[in-house]
C-alpha atoms as a PDB file:
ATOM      1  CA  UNK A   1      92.298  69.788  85.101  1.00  0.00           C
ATOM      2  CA  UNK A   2      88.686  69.327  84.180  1.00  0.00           C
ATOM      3  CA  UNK A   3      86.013  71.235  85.513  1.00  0.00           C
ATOM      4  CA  UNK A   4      84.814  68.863  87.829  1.00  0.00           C
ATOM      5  CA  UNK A   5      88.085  68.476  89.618  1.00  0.00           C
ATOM      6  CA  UNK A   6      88.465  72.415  89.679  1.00  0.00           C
ATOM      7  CA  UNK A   7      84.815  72.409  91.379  1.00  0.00           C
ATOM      8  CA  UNK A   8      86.050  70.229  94.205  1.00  0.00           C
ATOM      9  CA  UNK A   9      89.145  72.409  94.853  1.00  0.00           C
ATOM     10  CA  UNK A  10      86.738  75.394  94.693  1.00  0.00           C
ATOM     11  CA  UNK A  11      84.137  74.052  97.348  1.00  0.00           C
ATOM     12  CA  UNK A  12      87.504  73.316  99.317  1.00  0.00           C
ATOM     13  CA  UNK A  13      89.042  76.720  98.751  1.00  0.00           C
ATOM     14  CA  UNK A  14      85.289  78.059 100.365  1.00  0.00           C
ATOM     15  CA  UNK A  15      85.084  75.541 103.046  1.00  0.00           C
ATOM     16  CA  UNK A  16      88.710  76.888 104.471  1.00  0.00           C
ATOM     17  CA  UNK A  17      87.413  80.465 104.007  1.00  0.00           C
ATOM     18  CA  UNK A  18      84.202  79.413 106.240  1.00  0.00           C
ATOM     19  CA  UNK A  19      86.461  78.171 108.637  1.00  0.00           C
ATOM     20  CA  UNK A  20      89.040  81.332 108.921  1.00  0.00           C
ATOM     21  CA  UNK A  21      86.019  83.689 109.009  1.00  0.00           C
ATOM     22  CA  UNK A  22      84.038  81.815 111.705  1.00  0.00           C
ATOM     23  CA  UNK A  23      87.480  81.601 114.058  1.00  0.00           C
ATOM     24  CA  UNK A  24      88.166  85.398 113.057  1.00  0.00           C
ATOM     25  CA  UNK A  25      84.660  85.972 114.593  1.00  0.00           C
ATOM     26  CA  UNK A  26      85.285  84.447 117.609  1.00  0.00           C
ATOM     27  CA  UNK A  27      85.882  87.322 120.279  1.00  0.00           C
ATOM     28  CA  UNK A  28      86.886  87.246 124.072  1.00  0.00           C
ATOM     29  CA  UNK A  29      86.754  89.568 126.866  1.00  0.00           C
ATOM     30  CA  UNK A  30      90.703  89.282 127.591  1.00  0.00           C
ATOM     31  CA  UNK A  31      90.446  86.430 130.116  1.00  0.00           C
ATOM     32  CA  UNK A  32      91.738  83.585 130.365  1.00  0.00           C
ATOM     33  CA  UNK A  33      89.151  80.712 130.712  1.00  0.00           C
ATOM     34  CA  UNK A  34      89.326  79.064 133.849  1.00  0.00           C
ATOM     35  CA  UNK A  35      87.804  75.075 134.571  1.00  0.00           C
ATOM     36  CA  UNK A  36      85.064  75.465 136.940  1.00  0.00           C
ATOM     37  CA  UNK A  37      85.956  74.773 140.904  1.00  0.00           C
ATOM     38  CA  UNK A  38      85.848  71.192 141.657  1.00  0.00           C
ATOM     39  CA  UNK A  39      83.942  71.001 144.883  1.00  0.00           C
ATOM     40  CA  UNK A  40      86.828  68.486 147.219  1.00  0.00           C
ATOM     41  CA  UNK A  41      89.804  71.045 146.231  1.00  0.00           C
ATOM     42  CA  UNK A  42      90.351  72.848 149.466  1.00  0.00           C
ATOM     43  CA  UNK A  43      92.324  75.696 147.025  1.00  0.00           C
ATOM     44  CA  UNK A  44      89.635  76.186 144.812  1.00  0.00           C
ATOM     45  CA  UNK A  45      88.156  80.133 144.944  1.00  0.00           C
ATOM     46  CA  UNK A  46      84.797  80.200 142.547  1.00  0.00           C
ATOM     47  CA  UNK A  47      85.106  83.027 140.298  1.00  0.00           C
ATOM     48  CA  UNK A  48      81.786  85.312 140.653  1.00  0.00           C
ATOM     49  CA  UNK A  49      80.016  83.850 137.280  1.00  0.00           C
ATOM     50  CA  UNK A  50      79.786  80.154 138.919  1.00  0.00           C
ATOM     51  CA  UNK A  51      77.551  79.283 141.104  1.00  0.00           C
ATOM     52  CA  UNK A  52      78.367  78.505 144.858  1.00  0.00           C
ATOM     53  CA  UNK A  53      75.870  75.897 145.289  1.00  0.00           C
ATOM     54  CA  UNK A  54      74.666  73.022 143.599  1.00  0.00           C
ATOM     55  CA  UNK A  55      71.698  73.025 141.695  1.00  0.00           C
ATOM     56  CA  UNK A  56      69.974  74.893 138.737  1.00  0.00           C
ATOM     57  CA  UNK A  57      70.679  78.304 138.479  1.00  0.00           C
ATOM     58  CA  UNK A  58      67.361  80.698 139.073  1.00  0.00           C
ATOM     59  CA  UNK A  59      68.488  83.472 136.322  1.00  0.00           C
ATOM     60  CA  UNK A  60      70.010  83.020 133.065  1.00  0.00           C
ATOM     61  CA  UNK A  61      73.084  84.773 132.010  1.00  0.00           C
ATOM     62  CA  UNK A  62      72.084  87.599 129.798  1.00  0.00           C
ATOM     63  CA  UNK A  63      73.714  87.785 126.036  1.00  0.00           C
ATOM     64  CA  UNK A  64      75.485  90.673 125.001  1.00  0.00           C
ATOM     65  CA  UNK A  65      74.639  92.637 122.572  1.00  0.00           C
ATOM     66  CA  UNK A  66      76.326  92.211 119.224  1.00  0.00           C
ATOM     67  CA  UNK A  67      78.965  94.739 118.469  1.00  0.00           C
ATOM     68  CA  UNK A  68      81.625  95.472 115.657  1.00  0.00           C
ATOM     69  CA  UNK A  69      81.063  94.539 112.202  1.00  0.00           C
ATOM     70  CA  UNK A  70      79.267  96.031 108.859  1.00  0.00           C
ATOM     71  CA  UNK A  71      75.414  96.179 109.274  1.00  0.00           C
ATOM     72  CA  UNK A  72      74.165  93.189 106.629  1.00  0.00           C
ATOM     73  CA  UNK A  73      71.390  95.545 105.794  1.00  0.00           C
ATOM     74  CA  UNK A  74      72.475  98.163 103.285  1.00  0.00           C
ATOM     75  CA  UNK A  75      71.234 101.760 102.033  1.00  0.00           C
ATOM     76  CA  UNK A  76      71.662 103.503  98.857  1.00  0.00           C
ATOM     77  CA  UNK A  77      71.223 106.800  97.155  1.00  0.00           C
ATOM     78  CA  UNK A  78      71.372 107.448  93.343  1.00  0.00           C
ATOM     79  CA  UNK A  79      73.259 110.374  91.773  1.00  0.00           C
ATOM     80  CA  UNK A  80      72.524 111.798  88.606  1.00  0.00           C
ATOM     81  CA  UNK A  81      74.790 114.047  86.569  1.00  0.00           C
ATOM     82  CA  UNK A  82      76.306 114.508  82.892  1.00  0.00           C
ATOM     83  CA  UNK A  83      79.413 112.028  82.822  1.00  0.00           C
ATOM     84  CA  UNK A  84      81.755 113.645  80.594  1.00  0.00           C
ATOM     85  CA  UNK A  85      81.690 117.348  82.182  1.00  0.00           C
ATOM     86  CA  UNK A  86      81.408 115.973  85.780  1.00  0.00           C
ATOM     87  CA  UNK A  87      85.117 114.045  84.971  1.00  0.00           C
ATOM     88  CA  UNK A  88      85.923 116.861  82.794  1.00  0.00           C
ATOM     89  CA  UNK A  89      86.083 119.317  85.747  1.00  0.00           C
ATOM     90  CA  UNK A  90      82.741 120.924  85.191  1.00  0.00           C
ATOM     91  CA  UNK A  91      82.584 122.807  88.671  1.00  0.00           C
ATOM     92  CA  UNK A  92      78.539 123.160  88.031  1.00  0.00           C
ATOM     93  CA  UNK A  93      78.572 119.163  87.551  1.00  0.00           C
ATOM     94  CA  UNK A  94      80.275 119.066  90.845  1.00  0.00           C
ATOM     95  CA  UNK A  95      78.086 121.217  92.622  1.00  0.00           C
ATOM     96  CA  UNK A  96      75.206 118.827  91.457  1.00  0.00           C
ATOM     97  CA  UNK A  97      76.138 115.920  92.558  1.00  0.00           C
ATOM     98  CA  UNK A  98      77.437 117.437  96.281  1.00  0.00           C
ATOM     99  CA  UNK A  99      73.961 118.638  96.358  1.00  0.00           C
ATOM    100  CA  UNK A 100      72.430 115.608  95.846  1.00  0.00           C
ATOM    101  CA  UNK A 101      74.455 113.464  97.913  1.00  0.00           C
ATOM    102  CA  UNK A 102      74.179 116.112 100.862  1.00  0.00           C
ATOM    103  CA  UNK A 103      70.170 115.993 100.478  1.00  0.00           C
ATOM    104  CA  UNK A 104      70.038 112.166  99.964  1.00  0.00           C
ATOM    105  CA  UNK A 105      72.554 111.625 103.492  1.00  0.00           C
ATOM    106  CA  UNK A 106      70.221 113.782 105.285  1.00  0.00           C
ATOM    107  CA  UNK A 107      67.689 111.220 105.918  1.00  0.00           C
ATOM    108  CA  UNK A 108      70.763 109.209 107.738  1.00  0.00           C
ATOM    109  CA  UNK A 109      71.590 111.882 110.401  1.00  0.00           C
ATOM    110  CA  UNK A 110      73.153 110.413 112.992  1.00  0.00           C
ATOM    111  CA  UNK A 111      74.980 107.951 111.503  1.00  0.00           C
ATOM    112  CA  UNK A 112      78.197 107.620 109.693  1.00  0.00           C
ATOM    113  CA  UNK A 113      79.211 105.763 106.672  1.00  0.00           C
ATOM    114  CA  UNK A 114      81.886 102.944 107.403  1.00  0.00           C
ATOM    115  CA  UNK A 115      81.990 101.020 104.032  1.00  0.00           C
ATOM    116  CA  UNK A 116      81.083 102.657 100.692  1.00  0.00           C
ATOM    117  CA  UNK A 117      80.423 101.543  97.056  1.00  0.00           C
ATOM    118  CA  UNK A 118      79.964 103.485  93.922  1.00  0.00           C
ATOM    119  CA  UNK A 119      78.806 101.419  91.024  1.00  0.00           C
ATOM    120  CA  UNK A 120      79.035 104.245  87.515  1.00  0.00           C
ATOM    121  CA  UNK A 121      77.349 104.237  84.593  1.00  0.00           C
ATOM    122  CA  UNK A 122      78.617 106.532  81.997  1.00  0.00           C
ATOM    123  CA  UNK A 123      78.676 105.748  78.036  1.00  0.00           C
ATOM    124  CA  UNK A 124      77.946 103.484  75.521  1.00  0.00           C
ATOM    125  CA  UNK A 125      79.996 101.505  73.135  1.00  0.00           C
ATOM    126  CA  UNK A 126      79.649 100.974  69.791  1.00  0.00           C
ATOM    127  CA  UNK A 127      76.255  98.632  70.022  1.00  0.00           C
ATOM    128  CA  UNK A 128      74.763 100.051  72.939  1.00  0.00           C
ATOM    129  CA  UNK A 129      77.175  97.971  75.617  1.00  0.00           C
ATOM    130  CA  UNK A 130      78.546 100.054  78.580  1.00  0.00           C
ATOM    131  CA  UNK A 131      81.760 101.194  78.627  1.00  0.00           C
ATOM    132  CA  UNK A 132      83.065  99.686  81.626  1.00  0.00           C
ATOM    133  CA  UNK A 133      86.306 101.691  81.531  1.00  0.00           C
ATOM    134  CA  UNK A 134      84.741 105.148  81.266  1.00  0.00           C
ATOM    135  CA  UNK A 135      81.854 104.010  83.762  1.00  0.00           C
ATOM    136  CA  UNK A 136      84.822 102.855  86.676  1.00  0.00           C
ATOM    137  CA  UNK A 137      86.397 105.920  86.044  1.00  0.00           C
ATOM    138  CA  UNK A 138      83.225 108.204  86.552  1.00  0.00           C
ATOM    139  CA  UNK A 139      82.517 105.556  89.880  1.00  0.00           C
ATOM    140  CA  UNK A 140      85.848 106.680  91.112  1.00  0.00           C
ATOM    141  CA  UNK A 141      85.366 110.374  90.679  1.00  0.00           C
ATOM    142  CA  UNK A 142      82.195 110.278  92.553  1.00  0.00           C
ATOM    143  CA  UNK A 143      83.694 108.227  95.436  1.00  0.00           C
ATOM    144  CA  UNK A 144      86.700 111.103  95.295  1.00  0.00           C
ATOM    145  CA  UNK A 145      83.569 113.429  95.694  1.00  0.00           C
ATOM    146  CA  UNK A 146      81.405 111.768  98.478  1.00  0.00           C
ATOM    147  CA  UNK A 147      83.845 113.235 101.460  1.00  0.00           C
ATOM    148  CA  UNK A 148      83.390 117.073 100.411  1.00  0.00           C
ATOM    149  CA  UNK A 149      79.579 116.522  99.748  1.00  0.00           C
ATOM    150  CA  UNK A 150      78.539 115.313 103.365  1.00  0.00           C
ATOM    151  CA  UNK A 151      82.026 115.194 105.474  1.00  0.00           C
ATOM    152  CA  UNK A 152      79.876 114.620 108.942  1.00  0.00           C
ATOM    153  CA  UNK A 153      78.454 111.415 107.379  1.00  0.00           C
ATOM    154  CA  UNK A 154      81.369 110.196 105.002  1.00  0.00           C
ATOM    155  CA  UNK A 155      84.959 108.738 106.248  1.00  0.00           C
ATOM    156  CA  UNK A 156      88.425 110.438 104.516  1.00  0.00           C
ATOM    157  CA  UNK A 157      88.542 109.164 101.064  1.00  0.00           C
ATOM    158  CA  UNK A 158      90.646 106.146 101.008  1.00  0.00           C
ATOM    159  CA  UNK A 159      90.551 103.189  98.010  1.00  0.00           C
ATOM    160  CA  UNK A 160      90.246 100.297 100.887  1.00  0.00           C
ATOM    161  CA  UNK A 161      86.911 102.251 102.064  1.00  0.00           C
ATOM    162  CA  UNK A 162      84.908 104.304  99.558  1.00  0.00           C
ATOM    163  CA  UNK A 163      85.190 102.169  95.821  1.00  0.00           C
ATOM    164  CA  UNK A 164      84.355 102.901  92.664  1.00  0.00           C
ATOM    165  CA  UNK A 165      82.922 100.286  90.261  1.00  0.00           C
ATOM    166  CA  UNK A 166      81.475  99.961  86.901  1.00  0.00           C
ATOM    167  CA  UNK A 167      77.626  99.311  86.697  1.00  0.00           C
ATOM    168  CA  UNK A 168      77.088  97.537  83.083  1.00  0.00           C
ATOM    169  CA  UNK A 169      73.174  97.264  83.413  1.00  0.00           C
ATOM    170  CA  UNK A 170      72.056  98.659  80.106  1.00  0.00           C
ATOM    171  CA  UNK A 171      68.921  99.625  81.702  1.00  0.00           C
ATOM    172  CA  UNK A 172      69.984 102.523  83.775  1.00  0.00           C
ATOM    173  CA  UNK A 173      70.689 105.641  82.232  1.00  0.00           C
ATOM    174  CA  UNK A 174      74.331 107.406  81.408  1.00  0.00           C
ATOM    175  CA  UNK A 175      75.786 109.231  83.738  1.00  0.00           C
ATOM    176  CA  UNK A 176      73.681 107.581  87.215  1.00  0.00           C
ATOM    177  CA  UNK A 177      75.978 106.889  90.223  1.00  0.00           C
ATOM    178  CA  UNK A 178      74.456 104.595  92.289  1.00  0.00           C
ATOM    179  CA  UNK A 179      76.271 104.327  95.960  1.00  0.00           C
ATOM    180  CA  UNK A 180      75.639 101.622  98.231  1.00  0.00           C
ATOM    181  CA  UNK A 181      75.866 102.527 102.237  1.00  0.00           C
ATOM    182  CA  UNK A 182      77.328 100.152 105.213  1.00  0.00           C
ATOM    183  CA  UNK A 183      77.150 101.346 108.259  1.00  0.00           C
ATOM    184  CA  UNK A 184      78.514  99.589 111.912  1.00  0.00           C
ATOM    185  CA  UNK A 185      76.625  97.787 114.057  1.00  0.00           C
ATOM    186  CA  UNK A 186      76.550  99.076 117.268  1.00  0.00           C
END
Protein backbone atom coordinates (compact mmCIF):
# COMPACT_ATOMS: atom_id res chain seq x y z
CA UNK A 1 0.00 0.00 0.00
CA UNK A 2 1.20 3.50 -0.61
CA UNK A 3 1.36 6.04 1.86
CA UNK A 4 -1.54 7.81 0.95
CA UNK A 5 -3.83 4.86 1.25
CA UNK A 6 -2.15 3.96 4.71
CA UNK A 7 -3.02 7.76 5.74
CA UNK A 8 -6.69 7.18 5.08
CA UNK A 9 -6.78 3.92 7.11
CA UNK A 10 -4.87 5.86 9.81
CA UNK A 11 -7.36 8.92 10.05
CA UNK A 12 -9.99 5.94 10.12
CA UNK A 13 -8.20 3.90 12.75
CA UNK A 14 -8.36 7.61 14.93
CA UNK A 15 -11.82 8.47 13.99
CA UNK A 16 -13.06 4.89 15.62
CA UNK A 17 -10.80 5.63 18.63
CA UNK A 18 -12.69 9.20 18.96
CA UNK A 19 -15.73 7.43 18.86
CA UNK A 20 -14.96 4.50 21.61
CA UNK A 21 -13.45 7.17 23.91
CA UNK A 22 -16.33 9.69 23.67
CA UNK A 23 -19.06 6.61 24.37
CA UNK A 24 -16.57 5.31 27.20
CA UNK A 25 -17.05 8.86 28.65
CA UNK A 26 -20.49 8.81 28.69
CA UNK A 27 -21.61 8.16 32.44
CA UNK A 28 -25.12 7.64 34.11
CA UNK A 29 -26.48 7.79 37.48
CA UNK A 30 -27.91 4.03 37.32
CA UNK A 31 -31.37 4.97 36.02
CA UNK A 32 -33.11 4.11 33.56
CA UNK A 33 -34.29 7.08 31.36
CA UNK A 34 -37.81 7.51 31.38
CA UNK A 35 -40.01 9.63 28.32
CA UNK A 36 -41.44 12.55 29.95
CA UNK A 37 -45.37 12.24 31.16
CA UNK A 38 -47.64 12.92 28.37
CA UNK A 39 -50.23 15.21 29.85
CA UNK A 40 -53.90 12.99 28.56
CA UNK A 41 -52.37 9.60 30.16
CA UNK A 42 -54.46 9.21 33.24
CA UNK A 43 -51.36 6.59 34.46
CA UNK A 44 -48.75 8.90 34.02
CA UNK A 45 -46.81 9.84 37.64
CA UNK A 46 -44.12 12.85 36.78
CA UNK A 47 -40.92 11.90 38.18
CA UNK A 48 -39.62 14.90 40.57
CA UNK A 49 -37.05 16.43 37.80
CA UNK A 50 -40.13 17.35 35.34
CA UNK A 51 -42.06 19.93 35.75
CA UNK A 52 -45.83 19.68 36.79
CA UNK A 53 -46.98 22.54 34.85
CA UNK A 54 -46.61 23.91 31.60
CA UNK A 55 -44.45 26.60 30.89
CA UNK A 56 -40.72 27.69 31.24
CA UNK A 57 -39.06 26.51 34.08
CA UNK A 58 -37.92 29.52 36.67
CA UNK A 59 -34.44 27.71 37.74
CA UNK A 60 -32.06 25.88 35.70
CA UNK A 61 -30.85 22.50 36.55
CA UNK A 62 -27.46 22.83 38.05
CA UNK A 63 -24.37 20.75 36.34
CA UNK A 64 -22.44 18.50 38.27
CA UNK A 65 -19.28 18.78 38.91
CA UNK A 66 -16.84 16.78 36.84
CA UNK A 67 -15.47 13.75 38.54
CA UNK A 68 -13.12 10.70 37.69
CA UNK A 69 -10.44 10.96 35.27
CA UNK A 70 -6.54 12.13 35.12
CA UNK A 71 -6.18 15.95 35.68
CA UNK A 72 -5.03 17.26 31.88
CA UNK A 73 -2.75 19.57 33.73
CA UNK A 74 0.45 17.85 34.78
CA UNK A 75 3.40 18.44 37.43
CA UNK A 76 6.90 17.41 37.43
CA UNK A 77 9.97 17.19 39.55
CA UNK A 78 13.57 16.50 38.31
CA UNK A 79 15.96 14.06 40.02
CA UNK A 80 19.50 14.21 39.82
CA UNK A 81 21.92 11.44 40.70
CA UNK A 82 25.09 9.44 39.27
CA UNK A 83 23.49 6.71 36.86
CA UNK A 84 25.78 3.93 37.08
CA UNK A 85 26.10 3.68 41.09
CA UNK A 86 22.38 4.58 41.60
CA UNK A 87 21.57 1.09 39.29
CA UNK A 88 24.63 -0.34 40.69
CA UNK A 89 23.14 -0.48 44.23
CA UNK A 90 24.93 2.53 45.59
CA UNK A 91 22.78 2.84 48.90
CA UNK A 92 24.18 6.70 49.16
CA UNK A 93 22.77 7.15 45.42
CA UNK A 94 19.56 5.88 46.78
CA UNK A 95 19.36 7.96 49.65
CA UNK A 96 19.77 10.97 47.18
CA UNK A 97 17.32 10.58 45.09
CA UNK A 98 14.55 9.54 48.10
CA UNK A 99 15.62 12.81 49.41
CA UNK A 100 14.94 14.66 46.60
CA UNK A 101 11.81 13.20 45.57
CA UNK A 102 10.49 13.47 49.31
CA UNK A 103 11.45 17.38 49.27
CA UNK A 104 10.17 17.97 45.67
CA UNK A 105 6.42 15.99 46.71
CA UNK A 106 6.23 18.21 49.60
CA UNK A 107 4.93 21.12 47.80
CA UNK A 108 1.91 18.58 46.70
CA UNK A 109 0.67 17.73 50.26
CA UNK A 110 -2.53 16.70 50.10
CA UNK A 111 -2.67 15.06 47.11
CA UNK A 112 -1.78 11.72 45.76
CA UNK A 113 -0.16 10.61 42.64
CA UNK A 114 -2.54 8.45 40.34
CA UNK A 115 -0.50 8.20 37.05
CA UNK A 116 3.32 8.47 36.97
CA UNK A 117 6.09 8.84 34.31
CA UNK A 118 9.80 8.65 34.56
CA UNK A 119 11.58 9.72 31.45
CA UNK A 120 15.90 8.70 32.26
CA UNK A 121 18.73 10.01 30.98
CA UNK A 122 21.83 8.14 31.69
CA UNK A 123 24.92 7.71 29.12
CA UNK A 124 26.20 8.43 25.99
CA UNK A 125 27.03 6.40 22.99
CA UNK A 126 29.77 6.41 20.97
CA UNK A 127 29.07 10.09 19.23
CA UNK A 128 27.42 11.72 21.95
CA UNK A 129 23.73 9.95 21.24
CA UNK A 130 21.86 8.67 24.38
CA UNK A 131 21.80 5.36 25.21
CA UNK A 132 18.27 4.64 25.22
CA UNK A 133 18.72 1.17 26.73
CA UNK A 134 20.80 2.21 29.74
CA UNK A 135 18.59 5.51 30.10
CA UNK A 136 15.01 3.09 30.28
CA UNK A 137 16.70 1.05 32.58
CA UNK A 138 17.84 3.93 35.02
CA UNK A 139 13.84 5.38 34.31
CA UNK A 140 12.72 2.10 35.67
CA UNK A 141 14.87 2.02 38.75
CA UNK A 142 13.72 5.38 39.75
CA UNK A 143 10.01 4.53 39.21
CA UNK A 144 10.95 1.16 41.48
CA UNK A 145 12.19 3.98 43.91
CA UNK A 146 9.37 6.66 43.91
CA UNK A 147 7.02 4.42 46.45
CA UNK A 148 9.77 4.23 49.36
CA UNK A 149 10.74 7.97 48.80
CA UNK A 150 7.20 9.59 49.51
CA UNK A 151 4.72 6.43 50.19
CA UNK A 152 1.79 9.04 51.46
CA UNK A 153 1.93 10.68 47.99
CA UNK A 154 2.96 7.69 45.61
CA UNK A 155 0.60 4.51 44.69
CA UNK A 156 2.30 0.66 45.15
CA UNK A 157 4.71 0.30 42.39
CA UNK A 158 3.02 -1.37 39.58
CA UNK A 159 4.31 -1.23 35.57
CA UNK A 160 0.52 -0.20 34.41
CA UNK A 161 0.95 2.96 36.89
CA UNK A 162 4.42 4.35 37.64
CA UNK A 163 6.66 3.91 33.98
CA UNK A 164 9.89 4.26 33.18
CA UNK A 165 11.03 5.73 29.83
CA UNK A 166 14.06 6.80 28.05
CA UNK A 167 14.59 10.65 27.63
CA UNK A 168 17.02 10.98 24.39
CA UNK A 169 17.27 14.91 24.55
CA UNK A 170 20.99 15.43 24.29
CA UNK A 171 20.56 18.57 26.09
CA UNK A 172 19.90 17.38 29.55
CA UNK A 173 22.56 16.08 31.51
CA UNK A 174 23.47 12.17 32.45
CA UNK A 175 22.02 10.77 35.06
CA UNK A 176 18.59 13.48 35.39
CA UNK A 177 15.26 11.67 36.06
CA UNK A 178 12.66 13.72 35.11
CA UNK A 179 9.03 12.41 36.50
CA UNK A 180 5.91 13.67 35.23
CA UNK A 181 2.79 13.81 37.91
CA UNK A 182 -1.14 13.04 37.14
CA UNK A 183 -3.22 13.42 39.64
CA UNK A 184 -7.45 12.75 39.73
CA UNK A 185 -9.82 15.11 39.28
CA UNK A 186 -12.03 15.40 41.94
Amino acid sequence: MTGVHMAGWLFADLLLVMVVVLLGGETTDGAEPRPPCAAASPSCIPSPSEPTHPGPSTSAPASPPPSGGLDPHTRSITVRTNPEAFMGGSARAAASVRRQVARQTRKFRGKRAAFVMVFGNAGRLPGGAVDTGTSTAFAEAVARLLPSAAPEFFPQYHKEIIRGYHNTDPGIPSGTAEIELFFLLH
